[in-house]
Protein backbone atom coordinates (compact mmCIF):
# COMPACT_ATOMS: atom_id res chain seq x y z
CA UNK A 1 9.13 -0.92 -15.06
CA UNK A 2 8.48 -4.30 -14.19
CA UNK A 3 6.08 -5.34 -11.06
CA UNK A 4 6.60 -8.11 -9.43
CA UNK A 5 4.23 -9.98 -7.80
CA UNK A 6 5.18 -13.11 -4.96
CA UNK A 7 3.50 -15.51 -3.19
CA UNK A 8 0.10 -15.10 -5.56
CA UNK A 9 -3.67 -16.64 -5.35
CA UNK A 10 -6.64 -15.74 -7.46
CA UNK A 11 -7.47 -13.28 -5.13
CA UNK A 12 -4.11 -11.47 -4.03
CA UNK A 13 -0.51 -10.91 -3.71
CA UNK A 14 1.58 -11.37 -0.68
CA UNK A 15 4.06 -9.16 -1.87
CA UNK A 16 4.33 -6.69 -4.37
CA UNK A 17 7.45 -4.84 -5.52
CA UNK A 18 7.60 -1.91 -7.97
CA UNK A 19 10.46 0.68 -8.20
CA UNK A 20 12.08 -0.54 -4.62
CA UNK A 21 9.21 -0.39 -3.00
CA UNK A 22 7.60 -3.34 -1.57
CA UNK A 23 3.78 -3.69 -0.23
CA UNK A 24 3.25 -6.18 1.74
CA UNK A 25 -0.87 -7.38 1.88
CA UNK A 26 -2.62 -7.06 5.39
CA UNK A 27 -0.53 -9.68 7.64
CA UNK A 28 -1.98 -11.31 10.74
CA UNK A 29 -0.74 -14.09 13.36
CA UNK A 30 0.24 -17.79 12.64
CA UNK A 31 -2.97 -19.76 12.86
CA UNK A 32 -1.61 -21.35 16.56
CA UNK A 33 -1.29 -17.99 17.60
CA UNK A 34 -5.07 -17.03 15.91
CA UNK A 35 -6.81 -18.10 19.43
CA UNK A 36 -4.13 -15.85 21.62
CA UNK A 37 -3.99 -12.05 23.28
CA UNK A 38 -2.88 -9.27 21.11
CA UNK A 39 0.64 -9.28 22.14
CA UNK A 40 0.51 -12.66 20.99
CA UNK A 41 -0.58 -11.96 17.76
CA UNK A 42 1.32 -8.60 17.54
CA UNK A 43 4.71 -11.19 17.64
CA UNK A 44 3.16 -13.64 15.34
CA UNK A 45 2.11 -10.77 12.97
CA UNK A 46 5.47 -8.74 13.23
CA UNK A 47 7.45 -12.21 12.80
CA UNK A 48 5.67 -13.15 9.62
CA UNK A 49 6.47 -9.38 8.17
CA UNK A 50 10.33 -9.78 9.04
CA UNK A 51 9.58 -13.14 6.89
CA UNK A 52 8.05 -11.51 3.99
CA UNK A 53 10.52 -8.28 4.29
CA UNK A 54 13.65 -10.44 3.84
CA UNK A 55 12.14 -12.37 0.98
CA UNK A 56 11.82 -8.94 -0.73
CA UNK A 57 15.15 -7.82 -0.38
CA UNK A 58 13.93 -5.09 2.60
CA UNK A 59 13.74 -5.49 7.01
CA UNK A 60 11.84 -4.11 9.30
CA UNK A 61 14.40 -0.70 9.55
CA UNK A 62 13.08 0.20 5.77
CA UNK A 63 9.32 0.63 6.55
CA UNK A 64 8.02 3.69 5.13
CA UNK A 65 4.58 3.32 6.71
CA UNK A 66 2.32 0.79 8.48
CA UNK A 67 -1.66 0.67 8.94
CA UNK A 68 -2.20 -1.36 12.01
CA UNK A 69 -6.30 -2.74 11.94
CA UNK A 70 -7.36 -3.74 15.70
CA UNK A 71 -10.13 -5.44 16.41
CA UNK A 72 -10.74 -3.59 19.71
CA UNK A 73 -8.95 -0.80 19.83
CA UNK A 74 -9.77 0.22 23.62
CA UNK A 75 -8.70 -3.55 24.49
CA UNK A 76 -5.91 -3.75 22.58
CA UNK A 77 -3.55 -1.02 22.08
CA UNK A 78 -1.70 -0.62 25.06
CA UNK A 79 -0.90 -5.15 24.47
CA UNK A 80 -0.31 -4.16 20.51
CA UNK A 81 1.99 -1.09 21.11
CA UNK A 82 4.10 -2.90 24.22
CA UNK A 83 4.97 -5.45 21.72
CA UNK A 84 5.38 -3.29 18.61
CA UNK A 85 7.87 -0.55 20.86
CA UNK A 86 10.47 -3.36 21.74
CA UNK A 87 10.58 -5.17 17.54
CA UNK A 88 10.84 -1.31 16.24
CA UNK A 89 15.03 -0.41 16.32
CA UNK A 90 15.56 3.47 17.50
CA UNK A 91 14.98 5.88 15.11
CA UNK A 92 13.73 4.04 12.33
CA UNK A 93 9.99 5.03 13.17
CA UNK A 94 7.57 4.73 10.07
CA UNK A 95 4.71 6.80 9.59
CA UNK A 96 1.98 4.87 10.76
CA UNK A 97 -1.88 4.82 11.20
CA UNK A 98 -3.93 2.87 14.04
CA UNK A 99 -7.71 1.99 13.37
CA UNK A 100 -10.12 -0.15 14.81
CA UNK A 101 -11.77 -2.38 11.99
CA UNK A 102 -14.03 -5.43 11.94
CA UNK A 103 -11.38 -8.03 10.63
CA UNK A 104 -12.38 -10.99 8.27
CA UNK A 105 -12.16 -13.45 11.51
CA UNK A 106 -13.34 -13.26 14.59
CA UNK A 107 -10.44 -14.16 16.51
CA UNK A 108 -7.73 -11.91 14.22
CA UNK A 109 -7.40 -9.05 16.83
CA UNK A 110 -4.19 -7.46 15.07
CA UNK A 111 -3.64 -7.06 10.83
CA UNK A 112 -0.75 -4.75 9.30
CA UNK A 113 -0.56 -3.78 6.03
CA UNK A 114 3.30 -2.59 5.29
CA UNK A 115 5.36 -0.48 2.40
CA UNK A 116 8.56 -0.60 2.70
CA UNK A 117 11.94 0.47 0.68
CA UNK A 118 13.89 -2.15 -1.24
């Protein structure tokens, strides 16, 4: 079984699809958006995984789970969650996993990491 690898650097994969399954790498906002609140960057972020979902052959109604990294989770959860309850269609909740993390950048306040079926 085959896995196929998109959107590739040295370092990492955008996408990844084995066995209709795709994982998508940790996303974050659009670099205009970088310098914005986290419902900002929640959009941004969410926008760029519909992107990367089509271009596998999945959408957003075929996540299986998401691990959402905040940089402040006191600050930003309620902004994050606001956003995230109004892109998320009825009943197709994933399971899902909130943490607070120190992110690569200091001005990424939101990064998902998604699996989702094919």
């Amino acid at each position: 079984m085959a896995i196929q690898r998109q959107l590739t650097n040295e370092r990492m994969s955008q996408i990844v699809i084995h066995q209709n399954t795709v994982y998508l790498s940790g996303q974050v906002a659009a670099d205009d958006d970088l310098n914005k609140d986290a419902a900002t960057q929640t959009r941004s972020t969410l926008q760029e995984i519909e992107s990367l979902l089509a271009q596998a052959g999945s959408d957003k109604t075929r996540i299986l789970s998401v691990t959402i990294y905040l940089k402040d989770i006191d600050a930003d959860f309620a902004a994050m969650n606001s956003v995230w309850d109004q892109w998320l269609p009825a009943g197709t909740a994933p399971a899902r996993a909130t943490v607070e993390a120190k992110l690569c950048e200091p001005e990424i306040l939101v990064e998902m990491s998604v699996v989702a079926a094919i």
